[in-house]
N, C-alpha and C. Protein backbone atom coordinates (compact mmCIF):
# COMPACT_ATOMS: atom_id res chain seq x y z
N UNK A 1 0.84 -1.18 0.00
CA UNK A 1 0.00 0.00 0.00
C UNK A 1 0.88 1.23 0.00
N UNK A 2 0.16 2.34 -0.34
CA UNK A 2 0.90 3.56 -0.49
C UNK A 2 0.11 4.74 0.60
N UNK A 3 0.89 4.52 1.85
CA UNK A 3 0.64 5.19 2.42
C UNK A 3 1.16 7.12 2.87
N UNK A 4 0.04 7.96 2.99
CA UNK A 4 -0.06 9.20 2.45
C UNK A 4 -0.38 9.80 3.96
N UNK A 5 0.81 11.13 4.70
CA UNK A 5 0.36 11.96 5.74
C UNK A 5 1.18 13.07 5.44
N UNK A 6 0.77 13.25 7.07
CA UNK A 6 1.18 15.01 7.26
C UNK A 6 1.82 15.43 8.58
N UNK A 7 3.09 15.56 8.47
CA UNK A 7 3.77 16.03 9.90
C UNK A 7 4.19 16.99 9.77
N UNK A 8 5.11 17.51 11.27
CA UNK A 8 5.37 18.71 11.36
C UNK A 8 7.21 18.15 11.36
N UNK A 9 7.33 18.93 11.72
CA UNK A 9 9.09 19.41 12.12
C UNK A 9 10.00 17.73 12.97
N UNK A 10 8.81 17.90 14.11
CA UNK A 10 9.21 17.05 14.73
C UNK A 10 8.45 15.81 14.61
N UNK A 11 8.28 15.30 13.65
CA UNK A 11 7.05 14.24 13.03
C UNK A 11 6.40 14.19 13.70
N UNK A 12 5.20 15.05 14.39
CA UNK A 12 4.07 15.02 14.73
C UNK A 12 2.93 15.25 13.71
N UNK A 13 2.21 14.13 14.47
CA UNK A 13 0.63 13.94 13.79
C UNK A 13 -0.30 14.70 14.14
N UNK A 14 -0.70 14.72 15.58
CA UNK A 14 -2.02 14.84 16.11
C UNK A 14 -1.62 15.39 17.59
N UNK A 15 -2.38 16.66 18.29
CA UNK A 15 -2.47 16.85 19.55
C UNK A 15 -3.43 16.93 20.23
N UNK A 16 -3.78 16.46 21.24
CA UNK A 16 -4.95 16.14 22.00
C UNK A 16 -6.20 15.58 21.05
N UNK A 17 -5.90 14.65 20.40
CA UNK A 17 -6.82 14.14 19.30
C UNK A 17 -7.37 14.84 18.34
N UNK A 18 -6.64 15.87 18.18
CA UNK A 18 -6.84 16.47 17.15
C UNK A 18 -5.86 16.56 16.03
N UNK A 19 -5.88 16.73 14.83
CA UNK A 19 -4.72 16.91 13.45
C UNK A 19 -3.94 18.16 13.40
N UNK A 20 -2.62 18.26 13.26
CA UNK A 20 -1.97 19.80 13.71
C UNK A 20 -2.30 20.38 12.96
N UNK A 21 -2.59 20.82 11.23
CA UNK A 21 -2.92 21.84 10.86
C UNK A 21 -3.83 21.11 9.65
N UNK A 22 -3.91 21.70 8.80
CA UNK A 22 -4.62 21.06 7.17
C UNK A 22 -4.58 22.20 6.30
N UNK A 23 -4.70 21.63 5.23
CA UNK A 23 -4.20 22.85 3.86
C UNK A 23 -5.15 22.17 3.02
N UNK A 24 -5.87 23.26 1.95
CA UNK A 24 -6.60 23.16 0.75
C UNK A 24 -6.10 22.42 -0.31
N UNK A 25 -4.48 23.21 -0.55
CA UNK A 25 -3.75 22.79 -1.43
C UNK A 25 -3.20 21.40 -0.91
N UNK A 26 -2.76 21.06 -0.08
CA UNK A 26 -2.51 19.39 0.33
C UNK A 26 -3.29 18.54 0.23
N UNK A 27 -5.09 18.71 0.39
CA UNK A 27 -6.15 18.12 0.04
C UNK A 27 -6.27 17.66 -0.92
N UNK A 28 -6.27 18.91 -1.77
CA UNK A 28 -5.83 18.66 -3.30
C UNK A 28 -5.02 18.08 -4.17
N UNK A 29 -3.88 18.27 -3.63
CA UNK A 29 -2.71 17.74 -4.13
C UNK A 29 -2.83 16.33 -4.23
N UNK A 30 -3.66 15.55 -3.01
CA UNK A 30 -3.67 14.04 -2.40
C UNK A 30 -4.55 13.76 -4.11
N UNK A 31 -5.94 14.13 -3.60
CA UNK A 31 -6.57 13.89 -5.01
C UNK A 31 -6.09 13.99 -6.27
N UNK A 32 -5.68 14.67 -6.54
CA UNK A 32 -4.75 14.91 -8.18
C UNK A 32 -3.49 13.22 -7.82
N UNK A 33 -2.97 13.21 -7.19
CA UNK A 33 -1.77 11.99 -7.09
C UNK A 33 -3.13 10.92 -7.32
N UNK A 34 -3.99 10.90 -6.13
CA UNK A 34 -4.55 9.37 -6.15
C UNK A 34 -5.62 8.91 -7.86
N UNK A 35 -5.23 10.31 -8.48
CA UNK A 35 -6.62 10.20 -9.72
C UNK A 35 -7.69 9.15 -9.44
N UNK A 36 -7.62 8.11 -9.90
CA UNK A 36 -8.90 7.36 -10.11
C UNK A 36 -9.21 6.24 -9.18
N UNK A 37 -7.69 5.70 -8.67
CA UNK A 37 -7.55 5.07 -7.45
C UNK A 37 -7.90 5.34 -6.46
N UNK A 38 -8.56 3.83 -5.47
CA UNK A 38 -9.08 4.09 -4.52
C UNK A 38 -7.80 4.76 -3.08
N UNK A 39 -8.52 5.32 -2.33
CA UNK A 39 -7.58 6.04 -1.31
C UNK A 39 -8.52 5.62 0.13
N UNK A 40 -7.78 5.06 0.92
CA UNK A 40 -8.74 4.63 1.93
C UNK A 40 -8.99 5.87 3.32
N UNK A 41 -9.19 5.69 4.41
CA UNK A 41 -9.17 6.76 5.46
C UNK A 41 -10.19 6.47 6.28
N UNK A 42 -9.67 6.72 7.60
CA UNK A 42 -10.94 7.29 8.47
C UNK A 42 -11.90 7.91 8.46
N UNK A 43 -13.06 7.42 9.25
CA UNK A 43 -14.03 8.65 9.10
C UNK A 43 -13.70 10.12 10.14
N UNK A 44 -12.59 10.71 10.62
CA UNK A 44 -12.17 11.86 11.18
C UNK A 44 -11.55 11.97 9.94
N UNK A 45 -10.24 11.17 8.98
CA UNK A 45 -10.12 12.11 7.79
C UNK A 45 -10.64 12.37 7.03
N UNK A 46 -12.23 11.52 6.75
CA UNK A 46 -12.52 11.74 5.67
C UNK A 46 -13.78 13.04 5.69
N UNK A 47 -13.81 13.73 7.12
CA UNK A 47 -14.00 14.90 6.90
C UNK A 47 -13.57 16.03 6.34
N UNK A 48 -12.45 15.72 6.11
CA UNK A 48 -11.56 16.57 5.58
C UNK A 48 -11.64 16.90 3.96
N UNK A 49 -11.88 15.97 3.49
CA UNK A 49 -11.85 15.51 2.31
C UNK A 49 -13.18 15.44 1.31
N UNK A 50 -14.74 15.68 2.40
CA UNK A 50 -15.78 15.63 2.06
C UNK A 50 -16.34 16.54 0.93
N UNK A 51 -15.72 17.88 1.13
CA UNK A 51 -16.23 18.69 -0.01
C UNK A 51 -15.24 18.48 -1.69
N UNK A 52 -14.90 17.71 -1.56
CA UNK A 52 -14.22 16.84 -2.85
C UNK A 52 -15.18 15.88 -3.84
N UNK A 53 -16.03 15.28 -2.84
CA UNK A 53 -16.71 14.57 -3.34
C UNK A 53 -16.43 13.58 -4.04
N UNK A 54 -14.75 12.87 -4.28
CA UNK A 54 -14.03 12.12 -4.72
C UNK A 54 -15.28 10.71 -4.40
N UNK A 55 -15.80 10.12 -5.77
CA UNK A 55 -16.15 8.08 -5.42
C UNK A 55 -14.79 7.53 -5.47
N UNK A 56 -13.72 8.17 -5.32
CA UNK A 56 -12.47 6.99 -4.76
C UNK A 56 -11.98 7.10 -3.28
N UNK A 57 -12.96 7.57 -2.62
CA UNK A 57 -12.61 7.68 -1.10
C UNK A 57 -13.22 6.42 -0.53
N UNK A 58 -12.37 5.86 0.36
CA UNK A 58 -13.05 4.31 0.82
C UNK A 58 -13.31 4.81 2.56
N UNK A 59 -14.05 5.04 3.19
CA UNK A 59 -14.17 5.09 4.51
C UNK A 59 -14.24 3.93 5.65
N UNK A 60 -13.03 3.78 5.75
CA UNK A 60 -12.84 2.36 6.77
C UNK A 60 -12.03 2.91 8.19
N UNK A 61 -12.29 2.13 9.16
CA UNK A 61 -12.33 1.94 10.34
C UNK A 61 -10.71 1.51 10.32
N UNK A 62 -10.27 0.21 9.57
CA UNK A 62 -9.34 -0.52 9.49
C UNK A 62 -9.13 -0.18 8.19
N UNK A 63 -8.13 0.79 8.23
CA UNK A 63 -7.91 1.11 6.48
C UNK A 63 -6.42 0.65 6.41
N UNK A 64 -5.65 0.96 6.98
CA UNK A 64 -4.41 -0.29 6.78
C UNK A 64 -4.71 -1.74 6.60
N UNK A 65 -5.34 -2.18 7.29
CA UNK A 65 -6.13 -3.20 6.79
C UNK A 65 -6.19 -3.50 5.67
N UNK A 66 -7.18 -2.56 5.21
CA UNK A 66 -8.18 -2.85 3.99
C UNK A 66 -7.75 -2.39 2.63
N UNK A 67 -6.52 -1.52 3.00
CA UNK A 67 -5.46 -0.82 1.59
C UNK A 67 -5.20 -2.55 1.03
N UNK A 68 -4.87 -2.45 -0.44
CA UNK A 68 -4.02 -3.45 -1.08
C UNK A 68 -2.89 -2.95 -1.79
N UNK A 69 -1.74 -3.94 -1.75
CA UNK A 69 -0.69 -3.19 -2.52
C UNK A 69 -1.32 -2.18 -4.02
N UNK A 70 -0.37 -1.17 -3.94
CA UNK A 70 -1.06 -0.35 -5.00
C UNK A 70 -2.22 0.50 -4.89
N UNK A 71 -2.76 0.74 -3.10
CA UNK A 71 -4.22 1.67 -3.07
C UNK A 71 -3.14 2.47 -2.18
N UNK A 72 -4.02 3.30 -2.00
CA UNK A 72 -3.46 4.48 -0.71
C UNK A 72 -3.98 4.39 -0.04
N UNK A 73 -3.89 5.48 1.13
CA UNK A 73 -4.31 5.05 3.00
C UNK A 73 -3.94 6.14 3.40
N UNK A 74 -5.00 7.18 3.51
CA UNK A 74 -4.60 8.34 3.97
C UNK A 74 -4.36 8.13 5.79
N UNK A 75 -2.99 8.58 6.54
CA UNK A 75 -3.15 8.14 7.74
C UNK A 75 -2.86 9.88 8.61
N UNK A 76 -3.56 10.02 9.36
CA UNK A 76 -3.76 10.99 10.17
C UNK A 76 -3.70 10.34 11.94
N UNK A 77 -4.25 9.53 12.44
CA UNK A 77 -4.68 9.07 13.35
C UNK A 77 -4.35 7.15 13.98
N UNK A 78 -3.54 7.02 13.05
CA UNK A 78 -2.86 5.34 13.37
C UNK A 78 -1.75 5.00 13.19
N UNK A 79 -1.08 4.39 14.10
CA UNK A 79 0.21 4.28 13.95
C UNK A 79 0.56 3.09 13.28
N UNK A 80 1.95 3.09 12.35
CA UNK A 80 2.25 2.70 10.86
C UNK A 80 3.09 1.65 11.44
N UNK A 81 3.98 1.33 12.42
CA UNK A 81 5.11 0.42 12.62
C UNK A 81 4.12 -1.00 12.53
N UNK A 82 3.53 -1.76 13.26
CA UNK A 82 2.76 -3.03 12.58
C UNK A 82 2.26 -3.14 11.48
N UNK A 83 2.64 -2.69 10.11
CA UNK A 83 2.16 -2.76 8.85
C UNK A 83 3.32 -2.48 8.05
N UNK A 84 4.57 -1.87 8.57
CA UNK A 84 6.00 -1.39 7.79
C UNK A 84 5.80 -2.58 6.80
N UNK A 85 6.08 -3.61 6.78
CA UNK A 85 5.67 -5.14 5.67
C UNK A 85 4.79 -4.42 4.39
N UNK A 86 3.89 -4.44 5.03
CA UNK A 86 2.53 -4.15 3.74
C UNK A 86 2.64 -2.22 3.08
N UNK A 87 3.79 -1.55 3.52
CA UNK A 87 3.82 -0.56 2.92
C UNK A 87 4.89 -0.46 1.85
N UNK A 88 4.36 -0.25 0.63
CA UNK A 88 5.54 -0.26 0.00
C UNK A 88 6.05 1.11 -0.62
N UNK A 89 5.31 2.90 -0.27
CA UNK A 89 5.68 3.63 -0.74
C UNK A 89 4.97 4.42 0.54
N UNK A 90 6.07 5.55 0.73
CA UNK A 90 5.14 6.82 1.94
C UNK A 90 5.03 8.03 0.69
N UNK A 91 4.04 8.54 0.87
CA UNK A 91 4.14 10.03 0.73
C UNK A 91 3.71 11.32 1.70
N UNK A 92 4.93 12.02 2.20
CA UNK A 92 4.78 12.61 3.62
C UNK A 92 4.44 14.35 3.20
N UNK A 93 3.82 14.99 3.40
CA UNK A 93 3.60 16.45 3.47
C UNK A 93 4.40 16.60 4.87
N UNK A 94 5.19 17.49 4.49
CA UNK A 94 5.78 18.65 5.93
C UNK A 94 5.51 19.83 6.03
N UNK A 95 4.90 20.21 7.05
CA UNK A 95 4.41 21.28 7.67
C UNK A 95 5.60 22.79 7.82
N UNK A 96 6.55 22.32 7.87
CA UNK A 96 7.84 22.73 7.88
C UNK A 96 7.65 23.50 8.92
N UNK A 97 6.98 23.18 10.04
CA UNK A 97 6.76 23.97 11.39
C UNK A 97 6.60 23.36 12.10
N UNK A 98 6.76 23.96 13.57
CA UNK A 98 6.61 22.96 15.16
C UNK A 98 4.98 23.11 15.29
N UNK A 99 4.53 22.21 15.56
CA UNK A 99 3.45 22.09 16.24
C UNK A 99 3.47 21.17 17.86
N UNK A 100 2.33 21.65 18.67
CA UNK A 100 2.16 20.75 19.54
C UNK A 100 1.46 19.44 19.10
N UNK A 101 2.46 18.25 19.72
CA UNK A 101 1.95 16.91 19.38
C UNK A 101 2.11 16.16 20.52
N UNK A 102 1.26 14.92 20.22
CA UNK A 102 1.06 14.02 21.67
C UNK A 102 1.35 12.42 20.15
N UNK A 103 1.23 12.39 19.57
CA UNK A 103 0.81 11.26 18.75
C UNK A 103 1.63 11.62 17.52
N UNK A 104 2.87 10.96 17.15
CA UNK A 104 3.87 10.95 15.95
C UNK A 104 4.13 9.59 15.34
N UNK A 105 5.10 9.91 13.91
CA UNK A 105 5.41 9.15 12.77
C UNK A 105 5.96 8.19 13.91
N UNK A 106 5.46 6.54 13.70
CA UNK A 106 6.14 5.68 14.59
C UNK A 106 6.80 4.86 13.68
N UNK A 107 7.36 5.18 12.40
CA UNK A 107 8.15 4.40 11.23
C UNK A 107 8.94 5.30 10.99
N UNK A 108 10.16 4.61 11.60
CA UNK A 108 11.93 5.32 10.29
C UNK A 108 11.50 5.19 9.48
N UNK A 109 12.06 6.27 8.87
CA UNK A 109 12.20 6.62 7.15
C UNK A 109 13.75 6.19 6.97
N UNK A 110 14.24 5.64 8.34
CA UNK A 110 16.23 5.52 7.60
C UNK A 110 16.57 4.67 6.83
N UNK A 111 15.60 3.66 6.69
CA UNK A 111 16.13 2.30 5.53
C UNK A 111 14.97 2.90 4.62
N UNK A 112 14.38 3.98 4.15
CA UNK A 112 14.15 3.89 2.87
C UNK A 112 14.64 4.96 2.47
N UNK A 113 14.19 5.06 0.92
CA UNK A 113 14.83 6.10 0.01
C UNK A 113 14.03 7.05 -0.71
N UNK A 114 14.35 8.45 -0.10
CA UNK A 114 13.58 9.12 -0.74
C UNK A 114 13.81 9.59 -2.16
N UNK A 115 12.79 9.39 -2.74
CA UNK A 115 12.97 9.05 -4.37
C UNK A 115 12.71 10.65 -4.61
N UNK A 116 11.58 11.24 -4.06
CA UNK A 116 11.34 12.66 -4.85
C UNK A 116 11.20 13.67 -3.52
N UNK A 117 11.05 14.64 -3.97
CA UNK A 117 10.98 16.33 -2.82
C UNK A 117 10.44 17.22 -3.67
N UNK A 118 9.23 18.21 -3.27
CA UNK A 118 8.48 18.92 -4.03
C UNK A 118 8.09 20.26 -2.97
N UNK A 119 9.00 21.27 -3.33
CA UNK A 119 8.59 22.50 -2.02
C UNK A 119 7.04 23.14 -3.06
N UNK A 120 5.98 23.66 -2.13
CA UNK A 120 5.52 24.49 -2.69
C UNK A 120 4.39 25.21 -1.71
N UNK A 121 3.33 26.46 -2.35
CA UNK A 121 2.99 27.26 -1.40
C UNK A 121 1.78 26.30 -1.23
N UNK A 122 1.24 26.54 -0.05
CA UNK A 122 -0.01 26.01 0.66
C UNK A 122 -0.82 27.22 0.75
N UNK A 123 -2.03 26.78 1.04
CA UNK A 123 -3.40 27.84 1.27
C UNK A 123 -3.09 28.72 2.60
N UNK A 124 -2.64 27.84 3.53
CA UNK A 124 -2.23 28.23 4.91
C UNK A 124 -1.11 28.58 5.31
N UNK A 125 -0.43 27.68 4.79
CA UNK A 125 1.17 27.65 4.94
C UNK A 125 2.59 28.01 3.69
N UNK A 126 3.43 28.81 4.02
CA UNK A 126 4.02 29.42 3.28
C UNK A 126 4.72 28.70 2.06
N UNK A 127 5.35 27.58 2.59
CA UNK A 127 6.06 26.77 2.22
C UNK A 127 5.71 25.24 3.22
N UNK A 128 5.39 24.40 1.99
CA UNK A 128 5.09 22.88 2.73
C UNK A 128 5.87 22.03 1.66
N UNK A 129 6.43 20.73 2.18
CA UNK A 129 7.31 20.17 1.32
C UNK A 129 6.69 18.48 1.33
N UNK A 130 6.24 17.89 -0.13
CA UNK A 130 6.14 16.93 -0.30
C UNK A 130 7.36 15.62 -0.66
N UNK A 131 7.49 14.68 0.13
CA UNK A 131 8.46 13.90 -0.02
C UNK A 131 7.97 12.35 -0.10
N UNK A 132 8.26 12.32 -1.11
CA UNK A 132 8.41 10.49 -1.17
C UNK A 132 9.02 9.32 -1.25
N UNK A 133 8.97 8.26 -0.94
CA UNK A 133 9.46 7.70 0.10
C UNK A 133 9.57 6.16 -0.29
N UNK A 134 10.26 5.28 -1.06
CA UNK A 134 10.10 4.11 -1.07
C UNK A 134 11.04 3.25 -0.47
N UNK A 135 10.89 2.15 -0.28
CA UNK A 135 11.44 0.47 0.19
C UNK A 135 13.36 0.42 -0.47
């Protein structure tokens, strides 16, 4: 599976159960990558994502789970180290800022290779940097 998030500085996810920031243009961006392919997610991310109206959004509970090699898995809210096996590509948005976090990236990125890096402006944020990430 090709799993797809969003950290900050200090790979944080989420503080006090909540997501540190969100961007229009990162929303977007996800959709344009996933085109026609299904993309799985929570139902807390897939609020995010609702005014898209994408039929390739899969709303699962167990979406690591339920990804197959070759779908995506948008992850906001679950931690990735029991599935490192079944992932075979990250794609990470950076916030390129500190946020407060309680809940972070629980997978090195040191044994893989980042294949690509993409700086650009966000709705919110000045500069956010897309990086990807394979095996």
């Amino acid at each position: 599976m090709i799993v797809i998030t969003c950290i900050d500085d200090h790979n944080g996810l989420m503080f006090n159960n909540r997501r540190q920031s969100k961007d229009f243009v990162v929303q977007r961006d996800i959709i344009e990558i996933v085109k026609h392919r299904p993309i799985y997610m929570s139902e807390y991310s897939y609020k995010m994502f609702a005014d898209f109206h994408s039929p390739n959004i899969r709303v699962e509970d167990e979406s690591l789970l339920k990804a197959k090699q070759g779908e995506y898995c948008f992850v906001e809210n679950q931690r990735l180290l029991n599935y490192e096996d079944k992932i075979e590509k990250m794609i990470i948005y950076r916030w390129n800022r500190e946020y407060p976090a309680d809940v972070f990236l629980d997978l090195s990125l040191d044994s893989w290779k980042r294949v690509e890096t993409e700086d650009f402006k966000g709705s919110s944020h000045e500069k956010i940097t897309r990086e990807v990430y394979r095996k």
